[in-house]
PDB file of N, CA and C in Angstrom:
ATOM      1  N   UNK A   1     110.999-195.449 -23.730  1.00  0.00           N
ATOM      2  CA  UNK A   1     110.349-194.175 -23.868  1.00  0.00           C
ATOM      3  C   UNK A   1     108.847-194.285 -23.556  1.00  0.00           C
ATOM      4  N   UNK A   2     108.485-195.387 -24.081  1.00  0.00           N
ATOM      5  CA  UNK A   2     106.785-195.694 -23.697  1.00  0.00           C
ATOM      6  C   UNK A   2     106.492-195.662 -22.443  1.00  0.00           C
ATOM      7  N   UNK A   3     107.134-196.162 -21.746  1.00  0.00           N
ATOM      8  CA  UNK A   3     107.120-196.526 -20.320  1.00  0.00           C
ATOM      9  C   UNK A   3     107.123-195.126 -19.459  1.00  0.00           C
ATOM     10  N   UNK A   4     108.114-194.039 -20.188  1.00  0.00           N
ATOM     11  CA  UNK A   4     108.219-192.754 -19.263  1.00  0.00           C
ATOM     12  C   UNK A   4     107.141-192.329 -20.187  1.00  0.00           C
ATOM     13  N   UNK A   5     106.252-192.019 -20.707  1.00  0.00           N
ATOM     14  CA  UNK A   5     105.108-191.545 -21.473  1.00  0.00           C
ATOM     15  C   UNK A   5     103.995-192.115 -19.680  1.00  0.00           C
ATOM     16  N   UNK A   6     104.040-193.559 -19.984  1.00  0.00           N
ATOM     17  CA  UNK A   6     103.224-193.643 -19.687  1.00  0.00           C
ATOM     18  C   UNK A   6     102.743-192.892 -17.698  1.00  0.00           C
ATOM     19  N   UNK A   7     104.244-193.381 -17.158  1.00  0.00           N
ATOM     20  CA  UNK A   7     104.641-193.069 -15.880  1.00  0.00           C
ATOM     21  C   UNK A   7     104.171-191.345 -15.798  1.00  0.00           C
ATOM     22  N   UNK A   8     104.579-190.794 -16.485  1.00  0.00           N
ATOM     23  CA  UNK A   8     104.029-189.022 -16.986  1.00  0.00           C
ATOM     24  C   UNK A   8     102.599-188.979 -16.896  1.00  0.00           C
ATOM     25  N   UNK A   9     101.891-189.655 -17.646  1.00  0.00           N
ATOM     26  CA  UNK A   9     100.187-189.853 -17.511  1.00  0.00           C
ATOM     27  C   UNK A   9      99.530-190.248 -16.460  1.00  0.00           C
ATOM     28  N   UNK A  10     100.185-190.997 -15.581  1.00  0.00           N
ATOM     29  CA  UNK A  10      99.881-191.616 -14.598  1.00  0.00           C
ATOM     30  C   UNK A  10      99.620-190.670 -13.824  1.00  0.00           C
ATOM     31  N   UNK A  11     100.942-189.884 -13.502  1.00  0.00           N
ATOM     32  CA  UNK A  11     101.636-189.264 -12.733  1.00  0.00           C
ATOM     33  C   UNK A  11     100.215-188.270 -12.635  1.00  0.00           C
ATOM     34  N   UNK A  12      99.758-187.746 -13.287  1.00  0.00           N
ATOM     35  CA  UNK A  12      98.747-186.580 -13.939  1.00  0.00           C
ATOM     36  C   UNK A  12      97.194-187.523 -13.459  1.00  0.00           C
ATOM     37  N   UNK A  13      97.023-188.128 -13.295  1.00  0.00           N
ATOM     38  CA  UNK A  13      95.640-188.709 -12.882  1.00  0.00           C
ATOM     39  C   UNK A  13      95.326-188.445 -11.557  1.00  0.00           C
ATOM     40  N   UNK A  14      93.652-188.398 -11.218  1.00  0.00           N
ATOM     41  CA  UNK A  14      93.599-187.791 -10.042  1.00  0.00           C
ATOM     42  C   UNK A  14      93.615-189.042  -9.390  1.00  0.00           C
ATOM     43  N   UNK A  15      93.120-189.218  -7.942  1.00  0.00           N
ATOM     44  CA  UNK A  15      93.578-189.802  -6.931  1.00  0.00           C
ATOM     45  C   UNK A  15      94.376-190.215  -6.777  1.00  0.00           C
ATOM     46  N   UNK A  16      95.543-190.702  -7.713  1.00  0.00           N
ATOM     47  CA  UNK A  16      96.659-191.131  -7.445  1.00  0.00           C
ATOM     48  C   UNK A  16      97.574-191.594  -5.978  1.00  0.00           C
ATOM     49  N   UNK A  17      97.638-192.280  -5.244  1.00  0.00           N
ATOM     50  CA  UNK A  17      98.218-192.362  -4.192  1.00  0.00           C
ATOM     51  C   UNK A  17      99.503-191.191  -4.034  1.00  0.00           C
ATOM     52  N   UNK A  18      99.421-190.957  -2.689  1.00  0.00           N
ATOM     53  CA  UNK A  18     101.116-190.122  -2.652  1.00  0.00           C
ATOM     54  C   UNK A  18     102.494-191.210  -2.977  1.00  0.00           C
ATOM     55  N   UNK A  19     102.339-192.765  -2.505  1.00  0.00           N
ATOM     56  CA  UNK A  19     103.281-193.387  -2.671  1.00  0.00           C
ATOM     57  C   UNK A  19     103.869-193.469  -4.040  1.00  0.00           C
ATOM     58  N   UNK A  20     102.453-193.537  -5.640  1.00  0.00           N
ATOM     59  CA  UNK A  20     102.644-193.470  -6.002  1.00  0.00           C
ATOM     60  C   UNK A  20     103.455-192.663  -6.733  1.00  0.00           C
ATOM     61  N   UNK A  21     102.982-191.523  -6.387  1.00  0.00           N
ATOM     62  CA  UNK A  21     103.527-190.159  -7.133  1.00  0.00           C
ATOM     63  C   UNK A  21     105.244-189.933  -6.237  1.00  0.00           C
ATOM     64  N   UNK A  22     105.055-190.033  -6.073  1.00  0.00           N
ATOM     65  CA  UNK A  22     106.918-190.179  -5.291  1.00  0.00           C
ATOM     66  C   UNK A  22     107.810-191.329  -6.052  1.00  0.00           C
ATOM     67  N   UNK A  23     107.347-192.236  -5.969  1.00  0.00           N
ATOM     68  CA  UNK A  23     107.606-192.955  -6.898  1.00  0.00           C
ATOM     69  C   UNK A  23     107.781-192.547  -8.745  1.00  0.00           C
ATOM     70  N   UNK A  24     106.995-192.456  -8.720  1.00  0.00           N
ATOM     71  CA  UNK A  24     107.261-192.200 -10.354  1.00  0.00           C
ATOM     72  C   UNK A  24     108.003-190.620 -10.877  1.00  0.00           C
ATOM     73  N   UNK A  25     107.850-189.676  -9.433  1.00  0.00           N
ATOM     74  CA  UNK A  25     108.870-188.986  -9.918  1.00  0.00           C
ATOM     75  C   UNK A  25     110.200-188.621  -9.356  1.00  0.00           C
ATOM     76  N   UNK A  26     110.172-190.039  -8.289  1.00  0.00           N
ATOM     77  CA  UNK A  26     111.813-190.537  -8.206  1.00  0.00           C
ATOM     78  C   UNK A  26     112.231-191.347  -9.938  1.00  0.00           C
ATOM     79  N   UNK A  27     111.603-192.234 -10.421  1.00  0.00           N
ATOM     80  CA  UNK A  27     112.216-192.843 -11.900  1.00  0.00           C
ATOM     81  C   UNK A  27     112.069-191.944 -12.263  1.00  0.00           C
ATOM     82  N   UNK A  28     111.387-190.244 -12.882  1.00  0.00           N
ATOM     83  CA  UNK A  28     111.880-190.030 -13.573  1.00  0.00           C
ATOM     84  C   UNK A  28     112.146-188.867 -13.669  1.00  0.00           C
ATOM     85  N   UNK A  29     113.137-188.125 -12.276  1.00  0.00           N
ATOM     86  CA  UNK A  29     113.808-187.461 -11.728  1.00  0.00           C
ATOM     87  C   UNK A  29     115.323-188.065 -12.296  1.00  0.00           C
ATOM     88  N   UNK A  30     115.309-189.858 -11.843  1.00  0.00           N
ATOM     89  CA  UNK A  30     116.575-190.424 -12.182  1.00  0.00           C
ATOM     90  C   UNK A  30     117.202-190.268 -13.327  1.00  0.00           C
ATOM     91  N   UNK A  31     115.499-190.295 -14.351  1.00  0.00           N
ATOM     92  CA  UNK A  31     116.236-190.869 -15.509  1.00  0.00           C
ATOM     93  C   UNK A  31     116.128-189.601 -16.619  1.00  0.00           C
ATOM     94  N   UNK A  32     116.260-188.331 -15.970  1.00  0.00           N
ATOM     95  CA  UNK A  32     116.687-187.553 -16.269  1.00  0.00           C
ATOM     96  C   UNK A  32     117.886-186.401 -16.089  1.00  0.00           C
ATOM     97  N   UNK A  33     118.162-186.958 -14.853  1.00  0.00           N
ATOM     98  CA  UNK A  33     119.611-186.363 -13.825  1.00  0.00           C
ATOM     99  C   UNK A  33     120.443-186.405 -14.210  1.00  0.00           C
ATOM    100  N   UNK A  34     121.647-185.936 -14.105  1.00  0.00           N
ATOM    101  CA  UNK A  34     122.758-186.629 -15.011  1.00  0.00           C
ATOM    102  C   UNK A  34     123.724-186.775 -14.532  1.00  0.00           C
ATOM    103  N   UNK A  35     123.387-186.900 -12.880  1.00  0.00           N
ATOM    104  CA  UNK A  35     124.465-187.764 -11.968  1.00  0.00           C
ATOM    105  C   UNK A  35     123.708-189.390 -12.061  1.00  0.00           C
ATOM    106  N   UNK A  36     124.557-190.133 -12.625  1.00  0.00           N
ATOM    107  CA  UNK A  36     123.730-191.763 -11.999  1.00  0.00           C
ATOM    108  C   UNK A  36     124.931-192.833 -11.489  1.00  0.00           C
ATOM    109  N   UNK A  37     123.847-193.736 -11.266  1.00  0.00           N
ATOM    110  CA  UNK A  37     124.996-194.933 -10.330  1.00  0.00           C
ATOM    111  C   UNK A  37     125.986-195.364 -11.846  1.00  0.00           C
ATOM    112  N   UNK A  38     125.248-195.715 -13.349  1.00  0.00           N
ATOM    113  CA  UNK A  38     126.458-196.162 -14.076  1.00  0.00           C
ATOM    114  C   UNK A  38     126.616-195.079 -15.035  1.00  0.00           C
ATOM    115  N   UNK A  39     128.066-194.422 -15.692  1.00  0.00           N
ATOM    116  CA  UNK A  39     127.307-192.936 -15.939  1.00  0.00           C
ATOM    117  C   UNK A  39     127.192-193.770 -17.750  1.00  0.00           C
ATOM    118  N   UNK A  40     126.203-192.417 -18.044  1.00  0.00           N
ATOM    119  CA  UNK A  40     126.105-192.711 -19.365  1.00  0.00           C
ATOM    120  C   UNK A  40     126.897-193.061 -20.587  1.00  0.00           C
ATOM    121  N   UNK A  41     127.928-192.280 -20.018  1.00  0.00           N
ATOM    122  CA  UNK A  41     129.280-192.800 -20.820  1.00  0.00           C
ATOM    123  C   UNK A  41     129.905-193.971 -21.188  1.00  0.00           C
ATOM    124  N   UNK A  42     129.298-195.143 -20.381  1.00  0.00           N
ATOM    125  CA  UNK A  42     129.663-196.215 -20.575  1.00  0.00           C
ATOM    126  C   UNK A  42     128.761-196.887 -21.185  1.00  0.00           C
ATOM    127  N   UNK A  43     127.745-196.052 -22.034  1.00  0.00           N
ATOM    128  CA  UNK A  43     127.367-197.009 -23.675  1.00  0.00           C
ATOM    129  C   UNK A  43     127.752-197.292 -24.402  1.00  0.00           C
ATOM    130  N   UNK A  44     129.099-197.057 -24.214  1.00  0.00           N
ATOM    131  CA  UNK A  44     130.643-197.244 -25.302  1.00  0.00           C
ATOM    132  C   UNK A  44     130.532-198.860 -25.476  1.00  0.00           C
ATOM    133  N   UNK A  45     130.604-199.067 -24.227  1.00  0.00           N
ATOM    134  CA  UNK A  45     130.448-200.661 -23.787  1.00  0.00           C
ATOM    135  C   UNK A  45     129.150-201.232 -23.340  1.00  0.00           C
ATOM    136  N   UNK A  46     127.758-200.907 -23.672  1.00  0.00           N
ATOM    137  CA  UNK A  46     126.768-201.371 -23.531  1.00  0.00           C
ATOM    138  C   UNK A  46     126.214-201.245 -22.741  1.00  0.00           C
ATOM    139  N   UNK A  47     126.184-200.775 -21.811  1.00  0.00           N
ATOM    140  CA  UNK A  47     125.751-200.684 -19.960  1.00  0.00           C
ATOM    141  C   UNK A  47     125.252-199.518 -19.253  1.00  0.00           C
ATOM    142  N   UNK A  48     125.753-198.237 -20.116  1.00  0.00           N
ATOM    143  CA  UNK A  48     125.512-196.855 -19.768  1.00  0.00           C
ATOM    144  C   UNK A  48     124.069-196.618 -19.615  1.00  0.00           C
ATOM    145  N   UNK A  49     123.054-197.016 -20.109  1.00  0.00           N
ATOM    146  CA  UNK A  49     121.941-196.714 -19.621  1.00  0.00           C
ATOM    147  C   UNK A  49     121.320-197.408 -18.860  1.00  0.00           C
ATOM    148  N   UNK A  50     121.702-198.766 -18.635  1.00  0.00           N
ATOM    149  CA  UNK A  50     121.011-199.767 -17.343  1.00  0.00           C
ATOM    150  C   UNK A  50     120.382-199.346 -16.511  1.00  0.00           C
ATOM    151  N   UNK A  51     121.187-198.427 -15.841  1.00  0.00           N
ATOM    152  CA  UNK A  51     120.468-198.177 -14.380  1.00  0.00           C
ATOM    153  C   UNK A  51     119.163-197.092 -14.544  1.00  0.00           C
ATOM    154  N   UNK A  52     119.061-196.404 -15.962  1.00  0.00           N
ATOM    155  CA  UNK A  52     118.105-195.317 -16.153  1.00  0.00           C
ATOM    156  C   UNK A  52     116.692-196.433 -16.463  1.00  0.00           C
ATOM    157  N   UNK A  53     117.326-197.620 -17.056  1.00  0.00           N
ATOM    158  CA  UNK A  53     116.193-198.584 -17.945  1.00  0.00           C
ATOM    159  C   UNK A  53     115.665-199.220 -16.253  1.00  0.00           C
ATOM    160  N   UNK A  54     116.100-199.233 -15.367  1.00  0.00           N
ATOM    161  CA  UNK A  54     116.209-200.426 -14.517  1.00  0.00           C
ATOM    162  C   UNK A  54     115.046-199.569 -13.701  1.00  0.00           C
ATOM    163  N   UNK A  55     115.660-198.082 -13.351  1.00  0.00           N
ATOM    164  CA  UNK A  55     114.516-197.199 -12.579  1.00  0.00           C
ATOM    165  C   UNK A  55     113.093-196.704 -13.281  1.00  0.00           C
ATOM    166  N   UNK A  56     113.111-196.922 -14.600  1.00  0.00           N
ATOM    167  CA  UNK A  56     112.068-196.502 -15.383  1.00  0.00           C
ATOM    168  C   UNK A  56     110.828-198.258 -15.379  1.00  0.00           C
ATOM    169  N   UNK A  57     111.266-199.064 -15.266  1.00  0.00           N
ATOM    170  CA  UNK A  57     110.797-200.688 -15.547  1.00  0.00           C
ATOM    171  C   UNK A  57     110.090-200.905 -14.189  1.00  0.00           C
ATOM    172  N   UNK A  58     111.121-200.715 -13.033  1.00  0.00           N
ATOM    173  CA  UNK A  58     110.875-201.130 -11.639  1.00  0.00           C
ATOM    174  C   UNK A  58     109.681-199.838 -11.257  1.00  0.00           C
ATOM    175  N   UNK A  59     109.541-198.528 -11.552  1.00  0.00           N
ATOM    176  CA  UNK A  59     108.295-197.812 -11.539  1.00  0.00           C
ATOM    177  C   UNK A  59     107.352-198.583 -12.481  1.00  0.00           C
ATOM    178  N   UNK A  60     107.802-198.499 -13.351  1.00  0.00           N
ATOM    179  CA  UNK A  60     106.487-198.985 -14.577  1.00  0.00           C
ATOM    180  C   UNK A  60     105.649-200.070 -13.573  1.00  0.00           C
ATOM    181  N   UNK A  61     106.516-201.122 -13.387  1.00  0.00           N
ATOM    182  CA  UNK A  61     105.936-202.219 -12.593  1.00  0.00           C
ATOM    183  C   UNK A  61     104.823-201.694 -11.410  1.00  0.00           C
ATOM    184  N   UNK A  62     105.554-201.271 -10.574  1.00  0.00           N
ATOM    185  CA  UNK A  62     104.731-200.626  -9.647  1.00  0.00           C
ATOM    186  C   UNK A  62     103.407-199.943  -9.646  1.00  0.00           C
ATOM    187  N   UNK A  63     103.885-199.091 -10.983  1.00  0.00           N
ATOM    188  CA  UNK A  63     102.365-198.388 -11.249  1.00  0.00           C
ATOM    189  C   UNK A  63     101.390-198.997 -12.101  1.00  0.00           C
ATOM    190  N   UNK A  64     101.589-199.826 -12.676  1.00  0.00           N
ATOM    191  CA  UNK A  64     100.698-200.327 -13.741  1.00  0.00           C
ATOM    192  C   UNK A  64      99.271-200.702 -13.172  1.00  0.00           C
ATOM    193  N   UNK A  65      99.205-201.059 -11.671  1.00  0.00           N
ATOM    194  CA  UNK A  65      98.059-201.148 -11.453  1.00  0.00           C
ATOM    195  C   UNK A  65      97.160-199.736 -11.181  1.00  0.00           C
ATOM    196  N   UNK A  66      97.788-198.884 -11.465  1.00  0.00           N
ATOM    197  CA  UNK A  66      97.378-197.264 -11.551  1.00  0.00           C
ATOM    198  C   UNK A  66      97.176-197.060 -12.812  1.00  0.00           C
ATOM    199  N   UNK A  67      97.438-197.764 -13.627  1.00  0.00           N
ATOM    200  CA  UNK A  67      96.963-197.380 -15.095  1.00  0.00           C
ATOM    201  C   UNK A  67      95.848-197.969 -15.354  1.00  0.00           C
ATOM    202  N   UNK A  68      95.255-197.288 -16.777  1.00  0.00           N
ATOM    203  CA  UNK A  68      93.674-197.791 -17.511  1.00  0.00           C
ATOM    204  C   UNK A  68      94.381-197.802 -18.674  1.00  0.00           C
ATOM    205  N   UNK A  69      93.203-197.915 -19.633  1.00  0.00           N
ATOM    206  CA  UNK A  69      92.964-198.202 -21.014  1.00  0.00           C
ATOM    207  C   UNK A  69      93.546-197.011 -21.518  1.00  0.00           C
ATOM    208  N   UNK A  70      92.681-195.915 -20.959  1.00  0.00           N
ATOM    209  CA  UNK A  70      92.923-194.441 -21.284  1.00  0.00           C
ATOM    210  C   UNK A  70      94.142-193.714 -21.333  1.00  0.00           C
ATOM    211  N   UNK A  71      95.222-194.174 -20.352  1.00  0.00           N
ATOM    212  CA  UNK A  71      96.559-193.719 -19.841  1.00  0.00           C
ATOM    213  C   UNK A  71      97.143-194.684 -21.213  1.00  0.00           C
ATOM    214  N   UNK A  72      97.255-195.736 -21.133  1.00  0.00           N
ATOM    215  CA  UNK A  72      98.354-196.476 -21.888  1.00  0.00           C
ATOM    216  C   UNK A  72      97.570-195.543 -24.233  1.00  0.00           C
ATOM    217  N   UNK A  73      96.616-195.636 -24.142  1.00  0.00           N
ATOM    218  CA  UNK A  73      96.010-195.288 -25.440  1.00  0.00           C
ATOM    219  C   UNK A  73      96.414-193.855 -25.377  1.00  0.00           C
ATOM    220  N   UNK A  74      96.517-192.812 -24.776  1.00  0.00           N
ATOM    221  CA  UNK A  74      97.117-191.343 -24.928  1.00  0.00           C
ATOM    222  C   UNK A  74      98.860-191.873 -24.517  1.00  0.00           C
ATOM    223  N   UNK A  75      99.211-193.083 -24.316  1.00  0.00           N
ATOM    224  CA  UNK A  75     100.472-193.064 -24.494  1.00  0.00           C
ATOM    225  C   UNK A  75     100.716-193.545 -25.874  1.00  0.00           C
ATOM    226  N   UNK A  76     100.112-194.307 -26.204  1.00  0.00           N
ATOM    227  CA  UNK A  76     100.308-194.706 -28.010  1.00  0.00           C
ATOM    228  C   UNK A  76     100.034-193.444 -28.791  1.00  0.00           C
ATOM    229  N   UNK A  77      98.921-192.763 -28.876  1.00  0.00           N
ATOM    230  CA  UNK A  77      99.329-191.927 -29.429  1.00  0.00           C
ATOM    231  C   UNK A  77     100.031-190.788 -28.883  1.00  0.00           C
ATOM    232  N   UNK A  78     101.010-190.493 -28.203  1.00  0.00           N
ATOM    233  CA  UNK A  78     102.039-189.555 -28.065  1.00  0.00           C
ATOM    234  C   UNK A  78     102.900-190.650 -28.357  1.00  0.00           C
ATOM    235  N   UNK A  79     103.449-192.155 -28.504  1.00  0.00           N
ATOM    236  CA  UNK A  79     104.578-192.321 -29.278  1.00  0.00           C
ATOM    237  C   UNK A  79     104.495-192.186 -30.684  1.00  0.00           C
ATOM    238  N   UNK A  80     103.302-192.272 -31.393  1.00  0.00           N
ATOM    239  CA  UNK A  80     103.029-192.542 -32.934  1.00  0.00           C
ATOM    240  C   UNK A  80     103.464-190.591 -33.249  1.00  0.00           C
ATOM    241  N   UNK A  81     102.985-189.607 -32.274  1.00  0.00           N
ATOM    242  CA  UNK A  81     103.269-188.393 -32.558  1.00  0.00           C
ATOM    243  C   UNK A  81     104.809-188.061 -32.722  1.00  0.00           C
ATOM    244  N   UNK A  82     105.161-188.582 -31.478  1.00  0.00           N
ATOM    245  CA  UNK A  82     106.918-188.478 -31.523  1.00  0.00           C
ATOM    246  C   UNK A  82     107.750-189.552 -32.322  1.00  0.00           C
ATOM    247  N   UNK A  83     107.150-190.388 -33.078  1.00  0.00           N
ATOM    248  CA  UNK A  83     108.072-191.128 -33.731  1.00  0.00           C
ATOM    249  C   UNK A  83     107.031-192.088 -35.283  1.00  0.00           C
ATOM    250  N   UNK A  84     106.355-191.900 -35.097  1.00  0.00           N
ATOM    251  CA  UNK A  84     105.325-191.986 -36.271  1.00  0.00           C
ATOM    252  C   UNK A  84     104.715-193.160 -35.884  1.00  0.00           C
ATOM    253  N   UNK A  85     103.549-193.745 -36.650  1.00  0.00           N
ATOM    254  CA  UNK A  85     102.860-194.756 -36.501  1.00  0.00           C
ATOM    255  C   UNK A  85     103.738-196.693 -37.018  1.00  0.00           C
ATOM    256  N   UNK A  86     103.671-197.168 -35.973  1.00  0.00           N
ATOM    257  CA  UNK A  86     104.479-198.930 -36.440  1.00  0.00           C
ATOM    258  C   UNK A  86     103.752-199.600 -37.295  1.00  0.00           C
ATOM    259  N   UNK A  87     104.087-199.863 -37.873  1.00  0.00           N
ATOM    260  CA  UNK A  87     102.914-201.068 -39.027  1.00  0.00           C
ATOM    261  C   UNK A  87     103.579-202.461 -38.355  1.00  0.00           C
ATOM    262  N   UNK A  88     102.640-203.353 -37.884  1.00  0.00           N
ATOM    263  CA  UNK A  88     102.673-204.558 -37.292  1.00  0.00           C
ATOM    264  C   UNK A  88     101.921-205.249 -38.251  1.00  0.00           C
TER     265      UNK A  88
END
């Protein structure tokens, strides 16, 4: 979920390359579609979301050198909003 937070923020920054932005909203076009290569249904058996985790990771990767301090810190707090704060 962090990862599509963050890909979302990205996505929203200015200069952004076009490659980028095609990119990140091919992952997360994918990983919201609900045609996919393994379908979801098969979390019965562990596997059903792979290919959503696989397109969300392989963007992340890609873009991270498009991210700052600023992008990943408005992604912490929108997970602490949507799911409360972690005590580490």
């Amino acid at each position: 979920m962090y990862e599509s937070i963050i890909l979302y923020y990205t996505l929203k920054k200015n200069g952004l390359p076009t490659k980028a932005k095609i990119i990140i909203l091919a992952a997360l076009s994918y990983y919201v579609w609900s045609i996919d290569f393994i379908p979801d249904l098969a979390a019965i058996i562990g596997i059903g979301l792979l290919d959503d985790v696989i397109a969300i990771a392989w963007a992340h990767r890609y873009i991270m050198v498009h991210t700052n301090a600023e992008i990943r810190e408005k992604g912490k707090v929108k997970m602490e909003s949507l799911f409360g704060a972690t005590h580490t």
